[in-house]
C-alpha atoms as a PDB file:
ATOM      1  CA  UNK A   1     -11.004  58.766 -16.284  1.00  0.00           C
ATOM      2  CA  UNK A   2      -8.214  57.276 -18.490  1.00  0.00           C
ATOM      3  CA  UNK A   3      -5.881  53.971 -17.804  1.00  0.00           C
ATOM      4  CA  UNK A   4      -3.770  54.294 -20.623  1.00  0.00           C
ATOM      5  CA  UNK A   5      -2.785  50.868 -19.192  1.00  0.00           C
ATOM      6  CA  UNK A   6      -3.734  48.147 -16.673  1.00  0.00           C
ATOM      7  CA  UNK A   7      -2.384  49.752 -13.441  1.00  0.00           C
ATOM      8  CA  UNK A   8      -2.689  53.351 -14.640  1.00  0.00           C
ATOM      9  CA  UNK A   9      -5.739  55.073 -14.082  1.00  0.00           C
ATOM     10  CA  UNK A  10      -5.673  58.839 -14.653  1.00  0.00           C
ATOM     11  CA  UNK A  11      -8.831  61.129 -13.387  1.00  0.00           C
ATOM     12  CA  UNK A  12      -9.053  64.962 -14.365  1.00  0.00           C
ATOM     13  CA  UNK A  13     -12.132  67.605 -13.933  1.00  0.00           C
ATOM     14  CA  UNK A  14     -12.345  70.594 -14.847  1.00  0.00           C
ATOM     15  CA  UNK A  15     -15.724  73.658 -14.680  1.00  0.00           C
ATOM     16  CA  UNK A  16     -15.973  76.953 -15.294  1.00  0.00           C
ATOM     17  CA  UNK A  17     -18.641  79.233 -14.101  1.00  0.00           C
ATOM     18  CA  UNK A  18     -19.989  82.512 -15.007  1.00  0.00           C
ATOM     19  CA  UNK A  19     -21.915  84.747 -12.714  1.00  0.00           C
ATOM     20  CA  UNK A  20     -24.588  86.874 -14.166  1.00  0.00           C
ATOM     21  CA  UNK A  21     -24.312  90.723 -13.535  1.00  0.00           C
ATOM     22  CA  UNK A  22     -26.210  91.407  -9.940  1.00  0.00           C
ATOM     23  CA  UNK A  23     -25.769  95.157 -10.536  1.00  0.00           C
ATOM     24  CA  UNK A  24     -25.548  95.260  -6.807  1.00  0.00           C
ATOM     25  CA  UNK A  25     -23.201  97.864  -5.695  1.00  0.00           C
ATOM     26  CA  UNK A  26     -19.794  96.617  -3.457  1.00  0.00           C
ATOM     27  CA  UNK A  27     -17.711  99.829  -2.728  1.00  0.00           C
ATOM     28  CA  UNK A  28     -15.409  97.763  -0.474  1.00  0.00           C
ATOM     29  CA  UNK A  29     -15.324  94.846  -2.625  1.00  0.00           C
ATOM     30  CA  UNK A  30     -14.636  93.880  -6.330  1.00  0.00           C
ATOM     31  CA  UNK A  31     -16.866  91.196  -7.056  1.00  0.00           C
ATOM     32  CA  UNK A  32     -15.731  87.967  -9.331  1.00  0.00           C
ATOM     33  CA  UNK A  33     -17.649  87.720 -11.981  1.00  0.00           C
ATOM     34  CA  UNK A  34     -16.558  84.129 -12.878  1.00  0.00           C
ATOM     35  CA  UNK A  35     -14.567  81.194 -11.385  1.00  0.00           C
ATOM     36  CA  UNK A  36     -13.389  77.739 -11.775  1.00  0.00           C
ATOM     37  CA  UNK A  37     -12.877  74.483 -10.034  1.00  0.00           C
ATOM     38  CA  UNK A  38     -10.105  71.793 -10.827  1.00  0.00           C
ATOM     39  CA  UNK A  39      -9.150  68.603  -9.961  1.00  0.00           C
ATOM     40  CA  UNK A  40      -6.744  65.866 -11.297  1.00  0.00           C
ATOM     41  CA  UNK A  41      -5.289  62.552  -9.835  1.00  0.00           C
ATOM     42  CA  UNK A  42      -4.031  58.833 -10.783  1.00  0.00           C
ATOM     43  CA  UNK A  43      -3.977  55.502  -9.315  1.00  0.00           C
ATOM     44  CA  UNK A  44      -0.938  53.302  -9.237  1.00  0.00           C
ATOM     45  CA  UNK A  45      -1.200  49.750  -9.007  1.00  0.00           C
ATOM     46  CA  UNK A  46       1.560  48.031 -10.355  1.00  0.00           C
ATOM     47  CA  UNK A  47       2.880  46.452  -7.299  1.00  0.00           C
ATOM     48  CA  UNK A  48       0.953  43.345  -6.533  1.00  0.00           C
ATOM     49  CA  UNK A  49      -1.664  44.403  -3.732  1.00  0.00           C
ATOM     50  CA  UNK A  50      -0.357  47.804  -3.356  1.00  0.00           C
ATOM     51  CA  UNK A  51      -2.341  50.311  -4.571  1.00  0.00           C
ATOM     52  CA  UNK A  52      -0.866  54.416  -4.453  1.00  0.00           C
ATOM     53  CA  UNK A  53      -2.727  56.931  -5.101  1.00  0.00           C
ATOM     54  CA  UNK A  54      -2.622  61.173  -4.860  1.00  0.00           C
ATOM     55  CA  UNK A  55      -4.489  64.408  -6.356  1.00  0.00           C
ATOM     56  CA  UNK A  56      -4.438  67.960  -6.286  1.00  0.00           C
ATOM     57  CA  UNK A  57      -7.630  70.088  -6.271  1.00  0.00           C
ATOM     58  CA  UNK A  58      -7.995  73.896  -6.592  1.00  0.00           C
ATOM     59  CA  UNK A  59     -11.028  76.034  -6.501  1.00  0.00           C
ATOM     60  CA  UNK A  60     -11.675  79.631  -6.945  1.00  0.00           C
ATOM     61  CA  UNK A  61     -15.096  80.998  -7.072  1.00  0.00           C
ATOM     62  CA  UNK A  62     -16.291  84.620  -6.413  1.00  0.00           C
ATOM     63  CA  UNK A  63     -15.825  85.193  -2.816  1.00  0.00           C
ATOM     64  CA  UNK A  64     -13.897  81.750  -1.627  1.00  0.00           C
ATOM     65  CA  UNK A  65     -11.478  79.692  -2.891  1.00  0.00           C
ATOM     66  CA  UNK A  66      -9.535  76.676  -1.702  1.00  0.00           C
ATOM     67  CA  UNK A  67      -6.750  74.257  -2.402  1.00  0.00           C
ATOM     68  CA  UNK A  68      -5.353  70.777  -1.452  1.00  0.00           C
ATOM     69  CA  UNK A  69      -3.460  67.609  -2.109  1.00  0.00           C
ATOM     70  CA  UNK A  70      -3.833  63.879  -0.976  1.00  0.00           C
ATOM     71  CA  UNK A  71      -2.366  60.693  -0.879  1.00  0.00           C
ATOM     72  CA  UNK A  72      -2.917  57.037   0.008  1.00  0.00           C
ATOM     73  CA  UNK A  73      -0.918  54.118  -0.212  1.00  0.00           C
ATOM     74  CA  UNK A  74      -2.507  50.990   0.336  1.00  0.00           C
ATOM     75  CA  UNK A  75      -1.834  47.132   0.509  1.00  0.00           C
ATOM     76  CA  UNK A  76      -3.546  44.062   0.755  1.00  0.00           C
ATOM     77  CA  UNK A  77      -1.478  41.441   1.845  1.00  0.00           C
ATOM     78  CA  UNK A  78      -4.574  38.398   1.715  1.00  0.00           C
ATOM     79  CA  UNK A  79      -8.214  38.629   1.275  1.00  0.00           C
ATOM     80  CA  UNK A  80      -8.797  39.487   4.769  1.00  0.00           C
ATOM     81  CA  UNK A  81      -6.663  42.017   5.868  1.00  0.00           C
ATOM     82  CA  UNK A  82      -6.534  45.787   4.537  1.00  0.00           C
ATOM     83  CA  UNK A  83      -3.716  48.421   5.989  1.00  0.00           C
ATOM     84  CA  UNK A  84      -3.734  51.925   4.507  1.00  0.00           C
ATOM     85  CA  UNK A  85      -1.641  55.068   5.321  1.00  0.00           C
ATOM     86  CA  UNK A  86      -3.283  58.498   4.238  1.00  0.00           C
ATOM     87  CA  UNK A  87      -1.973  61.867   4.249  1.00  0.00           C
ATOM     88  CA  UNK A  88      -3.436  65.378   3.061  1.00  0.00           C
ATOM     89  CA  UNK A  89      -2.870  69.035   2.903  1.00  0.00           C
ATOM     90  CA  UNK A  90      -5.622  72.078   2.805  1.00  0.00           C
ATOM     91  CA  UNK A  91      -5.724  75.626   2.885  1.00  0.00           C
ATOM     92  CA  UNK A  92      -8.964  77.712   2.530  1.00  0.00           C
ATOM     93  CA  UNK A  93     -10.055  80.971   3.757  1.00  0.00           C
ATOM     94  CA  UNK A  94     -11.657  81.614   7.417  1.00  0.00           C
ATOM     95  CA  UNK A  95     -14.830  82.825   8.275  1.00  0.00           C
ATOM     96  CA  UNK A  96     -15.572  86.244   6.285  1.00  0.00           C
ATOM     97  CA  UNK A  97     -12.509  85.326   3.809  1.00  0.00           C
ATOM     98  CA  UNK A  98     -10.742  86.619   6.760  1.00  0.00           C
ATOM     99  CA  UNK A  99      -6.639  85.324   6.078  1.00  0.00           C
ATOM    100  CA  UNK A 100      -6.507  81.729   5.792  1.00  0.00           C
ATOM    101  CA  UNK A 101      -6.583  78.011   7.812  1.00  0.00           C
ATOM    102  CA  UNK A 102      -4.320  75.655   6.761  1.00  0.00           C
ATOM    103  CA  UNK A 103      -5.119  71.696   7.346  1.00  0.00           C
ATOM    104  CA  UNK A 104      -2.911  69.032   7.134  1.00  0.00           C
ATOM    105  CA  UNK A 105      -3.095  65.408   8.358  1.00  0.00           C
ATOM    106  CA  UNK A 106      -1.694  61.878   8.537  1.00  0.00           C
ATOM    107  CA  UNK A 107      -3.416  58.528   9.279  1.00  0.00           C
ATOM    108  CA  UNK A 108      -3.497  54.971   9.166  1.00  0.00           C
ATOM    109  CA  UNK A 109      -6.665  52.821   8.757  1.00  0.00           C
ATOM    110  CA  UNK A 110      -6.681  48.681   9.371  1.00  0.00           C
ATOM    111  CA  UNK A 111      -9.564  46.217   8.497  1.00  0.00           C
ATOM    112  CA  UNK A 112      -9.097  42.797   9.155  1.00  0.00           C
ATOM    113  CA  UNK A 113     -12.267  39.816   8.238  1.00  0.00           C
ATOM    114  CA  UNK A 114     -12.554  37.752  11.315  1.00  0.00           C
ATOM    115  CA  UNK A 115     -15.243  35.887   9.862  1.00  0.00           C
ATOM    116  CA  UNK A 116     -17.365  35.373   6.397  1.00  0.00           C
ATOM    117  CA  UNK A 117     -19.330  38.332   7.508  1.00  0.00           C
ATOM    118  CA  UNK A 118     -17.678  40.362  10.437  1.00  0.00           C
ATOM    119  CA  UNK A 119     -14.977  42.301   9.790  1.00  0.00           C
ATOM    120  CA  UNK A 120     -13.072  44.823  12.812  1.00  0.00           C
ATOM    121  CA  UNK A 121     -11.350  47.518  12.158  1.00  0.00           C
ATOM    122  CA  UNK A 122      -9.378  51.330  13.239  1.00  0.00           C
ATOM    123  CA  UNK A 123      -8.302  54.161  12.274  1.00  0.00           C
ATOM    124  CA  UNK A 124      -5.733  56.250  13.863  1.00  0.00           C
ATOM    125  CA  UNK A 125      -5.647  60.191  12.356  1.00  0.00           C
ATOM    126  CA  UNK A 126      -3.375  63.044  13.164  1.00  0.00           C
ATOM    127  CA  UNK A 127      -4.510  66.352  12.557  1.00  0.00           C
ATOM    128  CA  UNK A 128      -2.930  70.148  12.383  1.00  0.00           C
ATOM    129  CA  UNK A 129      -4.950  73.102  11.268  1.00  0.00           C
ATOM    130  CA  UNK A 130      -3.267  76.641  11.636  1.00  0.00           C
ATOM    131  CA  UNK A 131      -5.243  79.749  11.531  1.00  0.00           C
ATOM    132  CA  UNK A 132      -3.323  82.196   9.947  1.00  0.00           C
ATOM    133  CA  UNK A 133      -4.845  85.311  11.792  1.00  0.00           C
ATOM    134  CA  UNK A 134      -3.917  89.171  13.441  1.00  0.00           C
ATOM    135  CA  UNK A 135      -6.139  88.879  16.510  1.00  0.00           C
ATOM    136  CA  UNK A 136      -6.916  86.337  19.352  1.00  0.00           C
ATOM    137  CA  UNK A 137      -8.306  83.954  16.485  1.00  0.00           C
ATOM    138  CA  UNK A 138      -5.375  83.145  15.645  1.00  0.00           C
ATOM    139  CA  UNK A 139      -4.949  79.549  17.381  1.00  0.00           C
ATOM    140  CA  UNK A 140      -3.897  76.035  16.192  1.00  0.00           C
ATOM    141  CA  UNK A 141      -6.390  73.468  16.468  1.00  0.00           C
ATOM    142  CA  UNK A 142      -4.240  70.080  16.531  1.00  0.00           C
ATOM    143  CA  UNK A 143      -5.662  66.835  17.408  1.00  0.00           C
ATOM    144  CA  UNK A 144      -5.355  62.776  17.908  1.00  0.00           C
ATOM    145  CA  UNK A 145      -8.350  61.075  16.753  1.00  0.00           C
ATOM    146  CA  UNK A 146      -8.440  57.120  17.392  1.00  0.00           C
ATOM    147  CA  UNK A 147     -11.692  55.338  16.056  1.00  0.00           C
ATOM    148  CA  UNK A 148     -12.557  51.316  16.308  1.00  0.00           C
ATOM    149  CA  UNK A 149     -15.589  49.565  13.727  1.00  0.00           C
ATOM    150  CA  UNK A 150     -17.406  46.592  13.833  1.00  0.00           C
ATOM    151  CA  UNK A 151     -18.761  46.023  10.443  1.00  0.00           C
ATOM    152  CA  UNK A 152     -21.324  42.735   9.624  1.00  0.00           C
ATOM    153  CA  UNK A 153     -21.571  42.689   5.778  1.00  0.00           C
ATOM    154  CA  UNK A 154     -25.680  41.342   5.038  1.00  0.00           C
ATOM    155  CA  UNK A 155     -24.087  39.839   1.636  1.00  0.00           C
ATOM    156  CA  UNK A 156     -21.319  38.354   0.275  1.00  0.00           C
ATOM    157  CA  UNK A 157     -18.939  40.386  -1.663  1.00  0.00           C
ATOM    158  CA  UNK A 158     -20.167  39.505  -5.342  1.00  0.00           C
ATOM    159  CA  UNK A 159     -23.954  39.505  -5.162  1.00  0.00           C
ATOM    160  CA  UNK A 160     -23.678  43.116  -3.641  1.00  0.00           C
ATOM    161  CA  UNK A 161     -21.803  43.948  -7.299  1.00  0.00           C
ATOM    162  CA  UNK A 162     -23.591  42.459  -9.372  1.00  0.00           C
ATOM    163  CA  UNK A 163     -26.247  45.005 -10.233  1.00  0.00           C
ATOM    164  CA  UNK A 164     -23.219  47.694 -10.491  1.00  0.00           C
ATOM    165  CA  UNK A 165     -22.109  49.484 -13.646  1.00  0.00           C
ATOM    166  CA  UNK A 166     -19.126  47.357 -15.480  1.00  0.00           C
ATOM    167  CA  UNK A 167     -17.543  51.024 -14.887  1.00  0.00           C
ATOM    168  CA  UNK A 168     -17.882  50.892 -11.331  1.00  0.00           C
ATOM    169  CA  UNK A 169     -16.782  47.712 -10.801  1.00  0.00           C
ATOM    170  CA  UNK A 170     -13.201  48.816 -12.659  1.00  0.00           C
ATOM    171  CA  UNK A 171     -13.005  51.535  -9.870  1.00  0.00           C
ATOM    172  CA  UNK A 172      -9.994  50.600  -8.488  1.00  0.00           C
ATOM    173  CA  UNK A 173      -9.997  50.858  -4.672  1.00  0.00           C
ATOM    174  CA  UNK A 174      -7.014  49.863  -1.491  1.00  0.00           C
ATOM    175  CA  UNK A 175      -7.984  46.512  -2.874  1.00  0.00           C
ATOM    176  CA  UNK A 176      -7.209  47.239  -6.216  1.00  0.00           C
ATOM    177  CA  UNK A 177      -9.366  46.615  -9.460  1.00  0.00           C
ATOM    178  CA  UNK A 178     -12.095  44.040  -9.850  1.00  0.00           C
ATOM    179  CA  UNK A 179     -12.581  43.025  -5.936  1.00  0.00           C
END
């Protein structure tokens, strides 16, 4: 992770991974004998209690493989209230490697402290998946998905971060850094 300045934060990851020789015999199927995985991102909070943030994420390993992309925008208008719109895109093979699915989906999310220590909250998420298939398998599996939270906090905010890494505590979050 890099923040080449205050409201920059950068994130990157990268592995590669080499299979050891089975000597098993596939005569319908070449076998990888090494992969990867990959991921890179940033955080943008310049804006005063907006926070934006998106990354990309590809893996390819011997036999599977998948890639995708997300993004959030979020904003904190006070202390108490939280509003956050999400959106992200998959595609990954089916069941046996068998053609592929694709995922994508859009949502919204709202907390809102109604007192020192309850907070209420929803989260409204539209989803799309398309399976990209030559027999009866071949269906989309789109759906609405509406979900409500009650959340009582045990602590106040900065006794439950005080025992945290100074690292963590720079995360930056939909609330942005050091809340």
């Amino acid at each position: 992770i890099v923040s080449p300045v205050r409201w920059l934060q950068l994130r990157g990851r990268g592995e590669y991974i080499k299979f050891e020789d089975a000597e098993a015999d596939t005569p319908l199927y070449t076998a990888l004998a090494d992969g990867y995985r990959t991921s890179f991102g940033g955080t943008v909070s310049a804006i005063r209690n907006v926070t934006i943030d998106a990354g990309y994420n590809l893996e390819k390993v011997t036999g599977a493989w998948i890639s995708g992309a997300d993004a959030t925008v979020g904003w904190t208008p006070s202390e108490a209230l939280r509003l956050r719109v999400y959106g992200a895109y998959a595609q990954r093979p089916l069941e046996y490697r068998y053609d592929a699915s694709t995922a994508k989906w859009v949502g919204i999310d709202a907390d809102a402290r109604v007192a020192e220590r309850f907070s209420v909250g929803f989260s409204l998420v539209q989803m799309y998946e398309e399976r990209d298939r030559p027999d009866n398998a071949a269906f989309d599996w789109n759906q609405t998905r509406l979900s409500a939270r009650l959340t009582y906090s045990l602590s106040s905010r900065e006794p439950d971060r005080r025992g945290l890494p100074d690292a963590v505590k720079r995360m930056p979050s939909a609330q942005g850094y050091g809340r």
